[in-house]
Protein backbone atom coordinates (compact mmCIF):
# COMPACT_ATOMS: atom_id res chain seq x y z
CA UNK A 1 -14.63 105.71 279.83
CA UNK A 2 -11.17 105.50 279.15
CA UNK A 3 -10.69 102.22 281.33
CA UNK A 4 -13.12 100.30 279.35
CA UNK A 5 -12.40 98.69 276.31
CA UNK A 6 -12.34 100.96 273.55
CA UNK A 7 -14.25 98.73 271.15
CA UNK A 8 -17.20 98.71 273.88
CA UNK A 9 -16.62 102.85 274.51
CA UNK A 10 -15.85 104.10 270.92
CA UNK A 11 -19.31 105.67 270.12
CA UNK A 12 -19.69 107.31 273.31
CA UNK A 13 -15.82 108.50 273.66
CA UNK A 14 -16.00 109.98 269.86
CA UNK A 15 -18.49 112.55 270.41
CA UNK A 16 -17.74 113.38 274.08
CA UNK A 17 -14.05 114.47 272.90
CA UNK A 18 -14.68 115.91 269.76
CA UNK A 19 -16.85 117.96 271.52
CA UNK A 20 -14.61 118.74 274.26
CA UNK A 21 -12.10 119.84 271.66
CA UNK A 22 -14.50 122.41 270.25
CA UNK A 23 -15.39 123.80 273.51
CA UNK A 24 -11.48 124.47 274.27
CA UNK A 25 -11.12 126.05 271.12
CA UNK A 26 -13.72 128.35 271.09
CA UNK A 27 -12.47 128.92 275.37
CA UNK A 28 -9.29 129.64 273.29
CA UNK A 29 -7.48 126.81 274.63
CA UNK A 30 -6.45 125.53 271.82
CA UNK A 31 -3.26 123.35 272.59
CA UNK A 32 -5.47 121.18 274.70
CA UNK A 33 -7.85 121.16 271.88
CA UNK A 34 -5.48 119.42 269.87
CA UNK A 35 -4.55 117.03 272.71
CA UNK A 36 -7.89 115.80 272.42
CA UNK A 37 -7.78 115.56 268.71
CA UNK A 38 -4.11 113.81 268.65
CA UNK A 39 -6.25 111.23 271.56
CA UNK A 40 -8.78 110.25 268.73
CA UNK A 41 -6.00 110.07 266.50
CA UNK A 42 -3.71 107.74 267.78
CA UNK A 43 -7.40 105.05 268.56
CA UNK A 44 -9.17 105.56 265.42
CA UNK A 45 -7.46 103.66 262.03
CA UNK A 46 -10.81 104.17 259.66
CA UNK A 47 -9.37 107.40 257.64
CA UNK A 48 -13.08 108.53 256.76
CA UNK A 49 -13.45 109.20 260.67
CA UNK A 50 -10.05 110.34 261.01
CA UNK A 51 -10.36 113.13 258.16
CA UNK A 52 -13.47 114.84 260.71
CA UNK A 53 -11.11 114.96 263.26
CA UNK A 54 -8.55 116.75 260.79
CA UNK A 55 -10.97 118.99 259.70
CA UNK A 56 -11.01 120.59 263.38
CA UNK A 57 -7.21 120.28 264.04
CA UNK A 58 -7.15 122.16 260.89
CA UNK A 59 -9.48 124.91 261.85
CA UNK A 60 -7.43 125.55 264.56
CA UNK A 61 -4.41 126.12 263.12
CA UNK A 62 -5.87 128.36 260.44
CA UNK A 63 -7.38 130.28 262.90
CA UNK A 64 -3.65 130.57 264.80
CA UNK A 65 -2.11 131.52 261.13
CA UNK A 66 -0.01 128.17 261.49
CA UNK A 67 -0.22 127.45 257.64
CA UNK A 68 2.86 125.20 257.41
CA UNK A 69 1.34 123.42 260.10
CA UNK A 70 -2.34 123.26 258.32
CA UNK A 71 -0.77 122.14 255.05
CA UNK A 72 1.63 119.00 256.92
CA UNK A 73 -2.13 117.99 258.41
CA UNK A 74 -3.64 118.02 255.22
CA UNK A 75 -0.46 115.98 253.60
CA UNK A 76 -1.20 113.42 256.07
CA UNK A 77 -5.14 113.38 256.21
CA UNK A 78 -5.43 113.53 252.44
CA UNK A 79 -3.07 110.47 251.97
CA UNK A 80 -4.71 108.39 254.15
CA UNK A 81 -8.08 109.21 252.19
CA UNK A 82 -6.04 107.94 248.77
CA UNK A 83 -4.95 111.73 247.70
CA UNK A 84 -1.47 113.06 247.71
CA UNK A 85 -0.66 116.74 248.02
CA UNK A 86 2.14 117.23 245.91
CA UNK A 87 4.86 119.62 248.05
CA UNK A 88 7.81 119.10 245.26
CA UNK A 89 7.53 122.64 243.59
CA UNK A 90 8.27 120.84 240.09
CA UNK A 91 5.55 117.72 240.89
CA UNK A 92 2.96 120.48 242.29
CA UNK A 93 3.20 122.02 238.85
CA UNK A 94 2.77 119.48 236.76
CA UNK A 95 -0.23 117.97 238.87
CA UNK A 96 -1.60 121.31 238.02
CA UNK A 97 -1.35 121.07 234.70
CA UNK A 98 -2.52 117.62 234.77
CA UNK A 99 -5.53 118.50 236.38
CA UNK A 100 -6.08 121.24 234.10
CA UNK A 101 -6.45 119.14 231.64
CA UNK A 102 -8.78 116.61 233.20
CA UNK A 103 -10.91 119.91 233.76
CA UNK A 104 -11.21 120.66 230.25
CA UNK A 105 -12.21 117.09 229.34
CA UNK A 106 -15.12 117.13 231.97
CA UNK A 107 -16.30 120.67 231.16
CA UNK A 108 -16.38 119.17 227.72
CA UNK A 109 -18.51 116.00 228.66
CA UNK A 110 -16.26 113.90 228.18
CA UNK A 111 -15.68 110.97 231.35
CA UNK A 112 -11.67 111.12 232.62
CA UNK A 113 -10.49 109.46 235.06
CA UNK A 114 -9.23 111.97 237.67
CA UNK A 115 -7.14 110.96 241.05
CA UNK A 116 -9.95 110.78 243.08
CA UNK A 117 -12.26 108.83 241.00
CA UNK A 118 -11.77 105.65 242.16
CA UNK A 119 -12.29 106.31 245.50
CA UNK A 120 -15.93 105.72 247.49
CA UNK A 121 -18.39 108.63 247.86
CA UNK A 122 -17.16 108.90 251.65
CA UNK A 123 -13.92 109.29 251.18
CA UNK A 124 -14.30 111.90 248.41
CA UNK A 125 -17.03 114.00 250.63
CA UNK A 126 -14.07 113.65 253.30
CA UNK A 127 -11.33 115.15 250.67
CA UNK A 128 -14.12 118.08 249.64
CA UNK A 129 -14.60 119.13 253.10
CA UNK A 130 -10.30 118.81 254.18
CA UNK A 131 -10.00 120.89 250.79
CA UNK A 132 -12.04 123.37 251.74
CA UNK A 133 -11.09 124.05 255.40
CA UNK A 134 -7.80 123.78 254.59
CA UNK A 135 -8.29 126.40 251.88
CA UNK A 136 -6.75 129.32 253.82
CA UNK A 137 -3.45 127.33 255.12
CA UNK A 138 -2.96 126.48 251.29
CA UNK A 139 -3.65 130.03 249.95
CA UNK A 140 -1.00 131.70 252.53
CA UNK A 141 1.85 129.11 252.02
CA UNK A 142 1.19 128.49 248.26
CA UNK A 143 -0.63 130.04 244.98
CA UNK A 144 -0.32 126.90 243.51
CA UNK A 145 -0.85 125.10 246.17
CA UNK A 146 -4.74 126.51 246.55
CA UNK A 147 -4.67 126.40 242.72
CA UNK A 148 -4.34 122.47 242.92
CA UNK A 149 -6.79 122.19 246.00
CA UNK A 150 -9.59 124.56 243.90
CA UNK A 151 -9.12 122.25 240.74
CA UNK A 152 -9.38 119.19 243.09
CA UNK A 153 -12.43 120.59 244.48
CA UNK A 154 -13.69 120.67 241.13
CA UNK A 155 -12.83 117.82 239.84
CA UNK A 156 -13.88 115.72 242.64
CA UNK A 157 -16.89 117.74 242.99
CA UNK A 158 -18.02 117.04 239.38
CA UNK A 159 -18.60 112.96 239.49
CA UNK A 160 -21.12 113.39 242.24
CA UNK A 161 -22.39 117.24 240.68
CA UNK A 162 -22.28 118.68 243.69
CA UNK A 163 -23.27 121.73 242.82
CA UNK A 164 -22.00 124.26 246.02
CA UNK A 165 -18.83 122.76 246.52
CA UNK A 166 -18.18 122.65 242.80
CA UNK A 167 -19.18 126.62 242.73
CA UNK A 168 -16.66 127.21 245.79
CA UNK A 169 -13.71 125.26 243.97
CA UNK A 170 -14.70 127.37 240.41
CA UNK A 171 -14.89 130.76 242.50
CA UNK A 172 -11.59 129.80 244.12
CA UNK A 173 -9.80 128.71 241.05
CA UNK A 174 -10.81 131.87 238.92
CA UNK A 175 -9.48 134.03 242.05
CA UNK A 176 -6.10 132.34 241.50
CA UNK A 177 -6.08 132.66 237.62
CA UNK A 178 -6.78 136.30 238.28
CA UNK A 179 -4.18 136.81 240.74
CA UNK A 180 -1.96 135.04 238.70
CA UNK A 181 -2.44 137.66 235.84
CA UNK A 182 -4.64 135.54 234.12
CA UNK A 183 -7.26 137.62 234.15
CA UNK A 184 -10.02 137.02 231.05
CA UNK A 185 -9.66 133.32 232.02
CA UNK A 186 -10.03 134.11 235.81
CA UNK A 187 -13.47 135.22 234.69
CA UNK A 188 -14.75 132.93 232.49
């Protein structure tokens, strides 16, 4: 396949190596995994399809405890879906706070305009699911790093309702507001 055009190949080469990445990392081969992975990346430009390939180079490097690593993927994957991750300690803050208070408009009903708003349903399912893989590279390098992905979560969860992800992000969040000594608001 990979001496035919890839336009003519593309839906049979997708599957075939994301496959054969998941089969090396659960063989525990992972650098070849990512080989595979870094393949689709460089011949795929539609960020949607990109982010599922993310998702997997991400599991990986979770799974190896690589959480710098996990969190540069996510920098990347998220951008290219219309997201920044915010690594300035100061900007990362205030994001925070910014999304805290886009959180307390929409638990009061009231329609804000968060950062991922604007964007199509696909690319917002694609930000959910990077958010939540990612989860554990964000939680080991950053507390407010995770505390900005849960409120994302939420937040981006909310316009379509989706109720289990939005659970997961409000679980999440509440778990950093109580590790953060914020305890009675942890559990609200």
């Amino acid at each position: 396949l990979k001496e035919c055009p890839w336009d003519e190949v593309f839906d049979q080469i997708l599957p075939v190596y994301m496959e054969r990445a998941r089969v090396e990392y659960f063989l525990g081969e992972y650098d070849l995994a990512e080989i595979h992975l870094d393949y689709l990346l460089e011949r795929i430009a539609d960020p949607v399809e990109r982010a599922n390939i993310f998702q997997l180079k991400v599991t990986i490097n979770n799974h190896l405890g690589r959480y710098l690593k996990v969190v540069r993927i996510l920098k990347e994957s998220l951008a290219e879906l219309g997201l920044e991750l915010p690594l300035d300690e100061q900007q990362l803050m205030q994001e925070v706070s910014n999304l805290k208070g886009l959180l307390v408009l929409q638990e009061r009903g009231v329609k804000a305009e968060g950062p991922v708003t604007h964007l199509d349903i696909n690319a917002r399912q694609a930000i959910l699911k990077l958010l939540y893989v990612g989860g554990m590279g964000l939680h080991h390098t950053s507390d407010v790093l995770m505390r900005w992905a849960a409120l994302q979560i939420i937040l981006c969860s909310g316009v379509e309702s989706i109720s289990g992800v939005k659970a997961i992000g409000c679980v999440s969040y509440g778990r950093m507001l109580i590790i953060s000594g914020e305890i009675e608001k942890g559990l609200q």
